[in-house]
Protein backbone atom coordinates (compact mmCIF):
# COMPACT_ATOMS: atom_id res chain seq x y z
CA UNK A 1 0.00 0.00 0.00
CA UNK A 2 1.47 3.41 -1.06
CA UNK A 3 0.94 6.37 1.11
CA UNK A 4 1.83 9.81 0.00
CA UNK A 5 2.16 12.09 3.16
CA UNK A 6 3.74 14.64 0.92
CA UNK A 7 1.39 17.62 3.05
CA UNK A 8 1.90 20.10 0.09
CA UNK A 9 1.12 18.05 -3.05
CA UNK A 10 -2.20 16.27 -0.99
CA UNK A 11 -3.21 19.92 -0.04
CA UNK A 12 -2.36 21.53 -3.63
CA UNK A 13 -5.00 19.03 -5.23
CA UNK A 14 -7.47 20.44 -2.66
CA UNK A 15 -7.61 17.39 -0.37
CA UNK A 16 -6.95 17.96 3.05
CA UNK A 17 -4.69 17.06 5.78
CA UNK A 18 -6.82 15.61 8.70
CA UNK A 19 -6.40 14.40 11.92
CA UNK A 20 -6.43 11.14 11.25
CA UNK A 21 -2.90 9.63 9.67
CA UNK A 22 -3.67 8.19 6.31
CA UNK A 23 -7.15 9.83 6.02
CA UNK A 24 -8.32 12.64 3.78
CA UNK A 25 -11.18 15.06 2.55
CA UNK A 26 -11.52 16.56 -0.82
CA UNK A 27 -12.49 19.92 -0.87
CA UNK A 28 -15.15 20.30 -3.70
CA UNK A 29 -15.26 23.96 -5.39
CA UNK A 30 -18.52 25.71 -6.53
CA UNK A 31 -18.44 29.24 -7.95
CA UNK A 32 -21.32 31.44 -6.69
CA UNK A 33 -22.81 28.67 -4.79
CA UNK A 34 -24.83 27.48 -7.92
CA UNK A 35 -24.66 23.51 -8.30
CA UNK A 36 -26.83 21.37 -10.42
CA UNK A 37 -28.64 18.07 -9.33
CA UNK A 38 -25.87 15.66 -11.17
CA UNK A 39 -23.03 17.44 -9.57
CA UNK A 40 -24.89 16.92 -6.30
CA UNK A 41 -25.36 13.25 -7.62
CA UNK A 42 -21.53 13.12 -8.24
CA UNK A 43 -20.56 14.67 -4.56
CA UNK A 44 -22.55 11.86 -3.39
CA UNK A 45 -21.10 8.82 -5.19
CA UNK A 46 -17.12 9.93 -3.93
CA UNK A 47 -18.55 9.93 -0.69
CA UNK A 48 -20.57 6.74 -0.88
CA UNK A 49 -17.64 4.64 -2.61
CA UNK A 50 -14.51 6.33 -1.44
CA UNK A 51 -15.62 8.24 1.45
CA UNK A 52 -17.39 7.60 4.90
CA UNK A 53 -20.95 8.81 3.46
CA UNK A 54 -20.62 11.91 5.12
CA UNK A 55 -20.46 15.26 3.54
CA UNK A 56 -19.86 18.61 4.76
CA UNK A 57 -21.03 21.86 3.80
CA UNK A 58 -18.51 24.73 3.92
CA UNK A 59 -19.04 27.70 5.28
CA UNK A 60 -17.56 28.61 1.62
CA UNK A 61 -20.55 26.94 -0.20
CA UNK A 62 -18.20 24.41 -1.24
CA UNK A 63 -18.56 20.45 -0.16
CA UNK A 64 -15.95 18.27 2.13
CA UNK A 65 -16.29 14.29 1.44
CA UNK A 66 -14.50 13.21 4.33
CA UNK A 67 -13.32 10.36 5.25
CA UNK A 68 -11.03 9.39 2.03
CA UNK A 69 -7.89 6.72 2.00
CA UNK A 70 -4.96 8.45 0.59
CA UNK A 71 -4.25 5.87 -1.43
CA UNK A 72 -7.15 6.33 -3.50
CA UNK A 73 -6.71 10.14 -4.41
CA UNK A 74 -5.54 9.49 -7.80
CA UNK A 75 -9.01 7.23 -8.37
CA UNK A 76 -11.29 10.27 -6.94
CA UNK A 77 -9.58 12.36 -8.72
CA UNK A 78 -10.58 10.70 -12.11
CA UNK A 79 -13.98 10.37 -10.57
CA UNK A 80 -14.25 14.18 -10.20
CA UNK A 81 -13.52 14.95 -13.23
CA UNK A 82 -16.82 14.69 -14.62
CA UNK A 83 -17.60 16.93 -11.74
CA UNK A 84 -15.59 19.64 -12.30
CA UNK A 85 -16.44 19.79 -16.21
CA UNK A 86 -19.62 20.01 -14.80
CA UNK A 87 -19.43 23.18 -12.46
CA UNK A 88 -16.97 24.63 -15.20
CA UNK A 89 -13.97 24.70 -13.28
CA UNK A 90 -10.64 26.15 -14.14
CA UNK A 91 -8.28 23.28 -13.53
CA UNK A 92 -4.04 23.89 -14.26
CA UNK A 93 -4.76 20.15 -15.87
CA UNK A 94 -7.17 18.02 -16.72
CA UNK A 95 -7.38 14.96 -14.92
CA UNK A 96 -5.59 15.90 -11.77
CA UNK A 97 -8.56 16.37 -9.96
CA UNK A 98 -9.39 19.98 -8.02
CA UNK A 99 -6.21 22.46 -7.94
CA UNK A 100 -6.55 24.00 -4.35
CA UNK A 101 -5.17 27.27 -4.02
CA UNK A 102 -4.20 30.20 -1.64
CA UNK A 103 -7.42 31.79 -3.34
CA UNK A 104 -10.70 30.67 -2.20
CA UNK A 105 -13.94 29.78 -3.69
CA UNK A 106 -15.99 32.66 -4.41
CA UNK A 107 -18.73 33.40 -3.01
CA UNK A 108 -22.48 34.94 -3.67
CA UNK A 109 -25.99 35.17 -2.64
CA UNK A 110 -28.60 34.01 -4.71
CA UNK A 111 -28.94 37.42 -6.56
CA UNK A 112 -31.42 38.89 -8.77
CA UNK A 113 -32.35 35.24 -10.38
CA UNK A 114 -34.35 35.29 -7.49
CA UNK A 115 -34.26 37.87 -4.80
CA UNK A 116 -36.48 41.10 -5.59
CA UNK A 117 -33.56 42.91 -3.79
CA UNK A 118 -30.86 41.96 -5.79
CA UNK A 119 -29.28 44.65 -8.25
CA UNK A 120 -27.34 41.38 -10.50
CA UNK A 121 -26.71 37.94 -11.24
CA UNK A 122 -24.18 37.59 -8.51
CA UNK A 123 -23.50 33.69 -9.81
CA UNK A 124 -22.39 35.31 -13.16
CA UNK A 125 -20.35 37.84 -11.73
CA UNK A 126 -18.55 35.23 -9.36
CA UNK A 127 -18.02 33.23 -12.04
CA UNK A 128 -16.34 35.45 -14.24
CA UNK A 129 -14.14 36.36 -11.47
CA UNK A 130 -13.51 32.85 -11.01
CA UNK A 131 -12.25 32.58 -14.58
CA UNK A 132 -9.87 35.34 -14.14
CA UNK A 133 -8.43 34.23 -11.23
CA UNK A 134 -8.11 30.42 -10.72
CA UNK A 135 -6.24 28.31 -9.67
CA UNK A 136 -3.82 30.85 -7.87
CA UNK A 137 -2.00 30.19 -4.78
CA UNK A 138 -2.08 33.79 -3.37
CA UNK A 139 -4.59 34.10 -0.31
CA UNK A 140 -7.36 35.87 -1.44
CA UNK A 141 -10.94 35.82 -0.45
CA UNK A 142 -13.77 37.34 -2.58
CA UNK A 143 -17.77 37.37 -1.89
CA UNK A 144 -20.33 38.87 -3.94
CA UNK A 145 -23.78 40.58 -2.54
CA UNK A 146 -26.78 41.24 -4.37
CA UNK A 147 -27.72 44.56 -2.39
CA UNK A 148 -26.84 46.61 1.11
CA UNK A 149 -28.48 43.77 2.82
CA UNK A 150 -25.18 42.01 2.77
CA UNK A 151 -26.45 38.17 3.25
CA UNK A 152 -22.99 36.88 2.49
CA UNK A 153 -20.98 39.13 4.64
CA UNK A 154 -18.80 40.81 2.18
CA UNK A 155 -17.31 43.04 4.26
CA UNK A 156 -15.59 39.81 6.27
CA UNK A 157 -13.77 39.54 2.81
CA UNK A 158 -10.65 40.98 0.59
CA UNK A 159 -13.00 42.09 -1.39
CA UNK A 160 -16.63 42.69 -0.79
CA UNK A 161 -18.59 43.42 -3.93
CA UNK A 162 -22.30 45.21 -2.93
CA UNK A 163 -24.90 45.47 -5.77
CA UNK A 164 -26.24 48.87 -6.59
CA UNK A 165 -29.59 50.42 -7.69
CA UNK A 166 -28.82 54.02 -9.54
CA UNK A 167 -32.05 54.98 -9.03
CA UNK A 168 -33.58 57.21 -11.97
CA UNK A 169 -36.63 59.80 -11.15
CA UNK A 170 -39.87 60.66 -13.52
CA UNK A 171 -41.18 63.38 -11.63
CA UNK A 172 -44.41 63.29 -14.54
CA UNK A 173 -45.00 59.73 -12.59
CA UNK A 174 -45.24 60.99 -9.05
CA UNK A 175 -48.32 61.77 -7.09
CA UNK A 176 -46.10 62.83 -4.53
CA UNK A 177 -47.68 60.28 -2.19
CA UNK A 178 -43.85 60.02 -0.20
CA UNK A 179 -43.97 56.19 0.20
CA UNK A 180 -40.55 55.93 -1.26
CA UNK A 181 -39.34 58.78 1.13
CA UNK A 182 -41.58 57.26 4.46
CA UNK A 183 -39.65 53.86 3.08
CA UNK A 184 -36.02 55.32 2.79
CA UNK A 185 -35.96 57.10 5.94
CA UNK A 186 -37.88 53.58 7.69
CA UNK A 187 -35.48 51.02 5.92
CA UNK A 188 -32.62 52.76 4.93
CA UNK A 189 -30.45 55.83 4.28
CA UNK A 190 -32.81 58.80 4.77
CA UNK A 191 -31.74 59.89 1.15
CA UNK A 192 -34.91 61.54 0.15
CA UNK A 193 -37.21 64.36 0.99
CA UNK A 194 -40.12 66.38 -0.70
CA UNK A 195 -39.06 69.60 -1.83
CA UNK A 196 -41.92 71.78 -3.85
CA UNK A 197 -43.75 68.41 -4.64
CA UNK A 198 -41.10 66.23 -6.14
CA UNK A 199 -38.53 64.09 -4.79
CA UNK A 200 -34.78 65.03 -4.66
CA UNK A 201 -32.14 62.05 -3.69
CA UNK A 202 -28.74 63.12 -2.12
CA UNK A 203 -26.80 61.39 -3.53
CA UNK A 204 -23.64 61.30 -0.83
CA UNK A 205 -26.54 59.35 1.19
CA UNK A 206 -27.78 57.03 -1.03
CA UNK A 207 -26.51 53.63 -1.05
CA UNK A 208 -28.28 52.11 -3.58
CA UNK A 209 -30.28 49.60 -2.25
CA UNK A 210 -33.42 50.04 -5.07
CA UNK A 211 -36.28 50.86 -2.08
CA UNK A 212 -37.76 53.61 -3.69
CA UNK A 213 -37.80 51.59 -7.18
CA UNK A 214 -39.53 48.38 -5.04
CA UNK A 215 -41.92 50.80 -2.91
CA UNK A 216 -43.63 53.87 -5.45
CA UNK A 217 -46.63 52.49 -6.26
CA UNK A 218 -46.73 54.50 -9.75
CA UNK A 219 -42.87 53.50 -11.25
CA UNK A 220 -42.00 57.15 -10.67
CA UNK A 221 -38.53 55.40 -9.72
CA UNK A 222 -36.99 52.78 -11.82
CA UNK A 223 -33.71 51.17 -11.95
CA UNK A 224 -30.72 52.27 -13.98
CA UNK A 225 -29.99 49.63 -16.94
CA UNK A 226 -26.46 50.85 -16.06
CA UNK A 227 -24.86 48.07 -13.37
CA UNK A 228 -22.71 49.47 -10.61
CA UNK A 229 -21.31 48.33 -7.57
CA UNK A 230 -19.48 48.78 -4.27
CA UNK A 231 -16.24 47.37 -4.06
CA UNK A 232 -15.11 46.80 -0.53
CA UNK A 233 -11.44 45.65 0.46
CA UNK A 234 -9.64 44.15 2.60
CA UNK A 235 -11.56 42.54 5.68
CA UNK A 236 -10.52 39.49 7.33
CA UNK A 237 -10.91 36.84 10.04
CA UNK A 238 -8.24 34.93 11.52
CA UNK A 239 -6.25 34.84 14.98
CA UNK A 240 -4.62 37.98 14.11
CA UNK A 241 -5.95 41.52 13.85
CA UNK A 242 -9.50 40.47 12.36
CA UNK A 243 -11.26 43.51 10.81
CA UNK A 244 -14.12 44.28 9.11
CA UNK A 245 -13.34 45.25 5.15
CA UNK A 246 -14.28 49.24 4.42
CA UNK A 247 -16.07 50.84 1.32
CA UNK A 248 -13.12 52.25 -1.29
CA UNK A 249 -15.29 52.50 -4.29
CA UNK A 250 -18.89 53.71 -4.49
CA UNK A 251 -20.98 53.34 -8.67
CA UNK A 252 -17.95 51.53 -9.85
CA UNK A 253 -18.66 49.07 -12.72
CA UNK A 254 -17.75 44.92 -13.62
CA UNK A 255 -14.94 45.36 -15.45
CA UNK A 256 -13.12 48.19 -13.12
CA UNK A 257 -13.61 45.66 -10.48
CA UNK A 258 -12.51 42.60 -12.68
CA UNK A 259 -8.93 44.52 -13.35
CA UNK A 260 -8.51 45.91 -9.85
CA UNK A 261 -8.46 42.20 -8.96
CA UNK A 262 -6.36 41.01 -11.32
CA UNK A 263 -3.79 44.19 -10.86
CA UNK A 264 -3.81 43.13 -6.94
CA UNK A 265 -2.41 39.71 -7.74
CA UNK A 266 0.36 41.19 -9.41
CA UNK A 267 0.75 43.34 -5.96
CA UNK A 268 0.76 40.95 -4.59
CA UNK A 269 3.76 38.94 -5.84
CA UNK A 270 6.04 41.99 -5.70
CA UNK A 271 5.18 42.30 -2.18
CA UNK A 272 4.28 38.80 -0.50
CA UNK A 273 6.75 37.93 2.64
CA UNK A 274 8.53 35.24 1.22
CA UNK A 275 8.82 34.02 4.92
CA UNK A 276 4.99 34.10 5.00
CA UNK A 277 4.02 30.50 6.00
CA UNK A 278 3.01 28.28 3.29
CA UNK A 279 4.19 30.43 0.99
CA UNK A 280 0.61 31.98 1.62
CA UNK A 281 -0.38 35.70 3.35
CA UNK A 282 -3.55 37.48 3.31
CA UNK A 283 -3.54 40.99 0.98
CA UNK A 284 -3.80 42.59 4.28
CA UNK A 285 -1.23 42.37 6.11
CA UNK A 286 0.69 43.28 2.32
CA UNK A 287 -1.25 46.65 2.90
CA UNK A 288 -0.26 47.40 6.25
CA UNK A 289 3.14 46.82 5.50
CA UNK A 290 3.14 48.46 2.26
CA UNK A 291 0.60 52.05 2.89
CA UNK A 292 -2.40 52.04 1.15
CA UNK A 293 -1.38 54.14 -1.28
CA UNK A 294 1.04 52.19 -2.48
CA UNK A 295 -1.81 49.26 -2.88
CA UNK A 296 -3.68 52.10 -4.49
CA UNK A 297 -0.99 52.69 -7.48
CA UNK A 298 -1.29 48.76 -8.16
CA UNK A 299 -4.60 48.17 -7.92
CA UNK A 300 -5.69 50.86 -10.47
CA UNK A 301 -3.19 50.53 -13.35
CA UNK A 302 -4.78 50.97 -16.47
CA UNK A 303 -8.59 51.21 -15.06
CA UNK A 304 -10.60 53.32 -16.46
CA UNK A 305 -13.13 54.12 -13.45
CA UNK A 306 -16.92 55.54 -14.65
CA UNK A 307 -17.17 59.72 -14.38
CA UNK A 308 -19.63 58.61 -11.54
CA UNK A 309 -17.46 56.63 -9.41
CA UNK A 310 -16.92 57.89 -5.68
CA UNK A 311 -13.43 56.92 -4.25
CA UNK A 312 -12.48 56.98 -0.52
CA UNK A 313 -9.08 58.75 -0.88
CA UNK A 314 -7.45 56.90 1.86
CA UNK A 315 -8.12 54.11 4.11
CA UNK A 316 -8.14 53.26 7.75
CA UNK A 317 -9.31 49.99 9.09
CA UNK A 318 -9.91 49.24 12.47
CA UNK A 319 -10.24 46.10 14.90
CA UNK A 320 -8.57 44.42 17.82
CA UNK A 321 -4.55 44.40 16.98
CA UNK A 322 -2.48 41.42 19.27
CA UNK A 323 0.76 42.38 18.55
């Protein structure tokens, strides 16, 4: 019986080391936390024939089988395949099973598929950030929101992305009834009034959630066909300085956020400790070391931000420090 306890290799082909010697788990990756009923089928027959039967659900809406033989990592492997052409995964090569990485699944709510609330199809946002950006080994977390409500805690993330309504006004619609203003001030931001019998937004207050579009009972408000967003950075969890991630950009659009992404990686190599353990270190801690300005100058090469787009000019997180 051959029995790889090469720690790096198991845990680079996403199965992990567990507390029990010769036993593993494969972590099972799903973009936006949309699977399909044969991938769920799938899951279950690794865990039925090379597992324990038991299955976890991440808190990463990805899957653990658990209870795995080492030995037989090659043979799961070639029974995930299937799998993983299913979910569209990016995969360094094909039949090699899941490629773990520093870089986490990404995550979403359900989105405008089904939530009234939702400004977008989180799933296909997360998935086109998941094609730009897997597999990568540099610790990065990323999690997608529909609107303000925040269901999948963005801001506990490296990047929080928040869905937002632009809001547009036919003041020939209203009747002046102030349901969307009773609803704002209620609900959310307090970003309208009445002033001479039509609505005026401020727009420093606004934050987009689409209220006044759900709430006017005559479509005086509708939604922008435009798509914008609020791009969030650098929160974290973890034994060490945990913080929650802070609003940078405010009506920034896809592709902005698609390059600042991609520009951070490259940040990130120039500035990663190369003592960092695992070879692995949250953007964070690269920011703190670094200034954020210096982040900044990365992080926006070559993007062309929208004429709308509001941009803290400097940030300063907060939290517990133990050191």
């Amino acid at each position: 019986m051959i029995r790889d306890l090469n720690t790096k290799k198991t845990m680079k082909n996403a199965f992990r080391i567990t507390k029990e010697k010769y036993m593993t788990s494969l972590r099972v990756r799903v973009p936006g936390g949309l699977i399909d009923p044969d991938s769920m089928m799938a899951i279950s027959k690794i865990a039925t024939e090379y597992g324990d039967g038991q299955i976890h659900i991440t808190t990463r809406q990805g899957f653990e089988i658990l209870g795995i033989p080492m030995e037989k990592m090659d043979e799961v492997n070639k029974l995930a395949q299937p799998l993983i052409d299913n979910l569209n995964i990016n995969q360094a090569e094909r039949g090699t099973g899941y490629d773990a990485a520093g870089t986490r699944n990404v995550t979403a709510c359900i989105g405008n598929k089904v939530c009234p609330k939702a400004q977008y199809n989180t799933t296909a946002f997360a998935k086109r950030i998941e094609d730009n950006i897997f597999p990568n080994d540099q610790h990065v977390k990323v999690a997608l929101t529909g609107c303000p409500n925040d269901c999948i805690k963005a801001r506990m993330h490296d990047f929080g992305i928040i869905g937002m309504c632009l809001p547009e006004y036919d003041m020939d619609r209203c009747v002046a009834c102030n349901a969307c203003v009773k609803k704002c001030k209620k609900i959310s931001a307090d970003a309208l009034k009445m002033e001479n019998n039509k609505i005026v937004r401020d727009q420093k207050k606004c934050i987009g959630c689409g209220e006044c579009v759900l709430n006017c009972p005559m479509s005086a408000w509708t939604r922008s066909p435009k798509k914008y967003y609020k791009l969030m950075i650098m929160g974290r969890t973890g034994k060490k300085n945990p913080r929650l991630a802070i609003d940078w950009l405010k009506w920034v659009d896809e592709d902005s956020i698609i390059k600042i992404i991609n520009n951070t990686y490259a940040y990130c190599k120039e500035y990663i400790d190369p003592q960092a353990p695992g070879g692995k270190e949250h953007i964070g801690y690269m920011v703190d070391r670094t200034g954020f300005q210096e982040f900044r100058k990365w992080a926006l090469k070559d993007v062309e931000l929208p004429p709308e787009t509001e941009e803290m000019d400097n940030m300063y997180w907060t939290g517990p420090k133990y050191y």
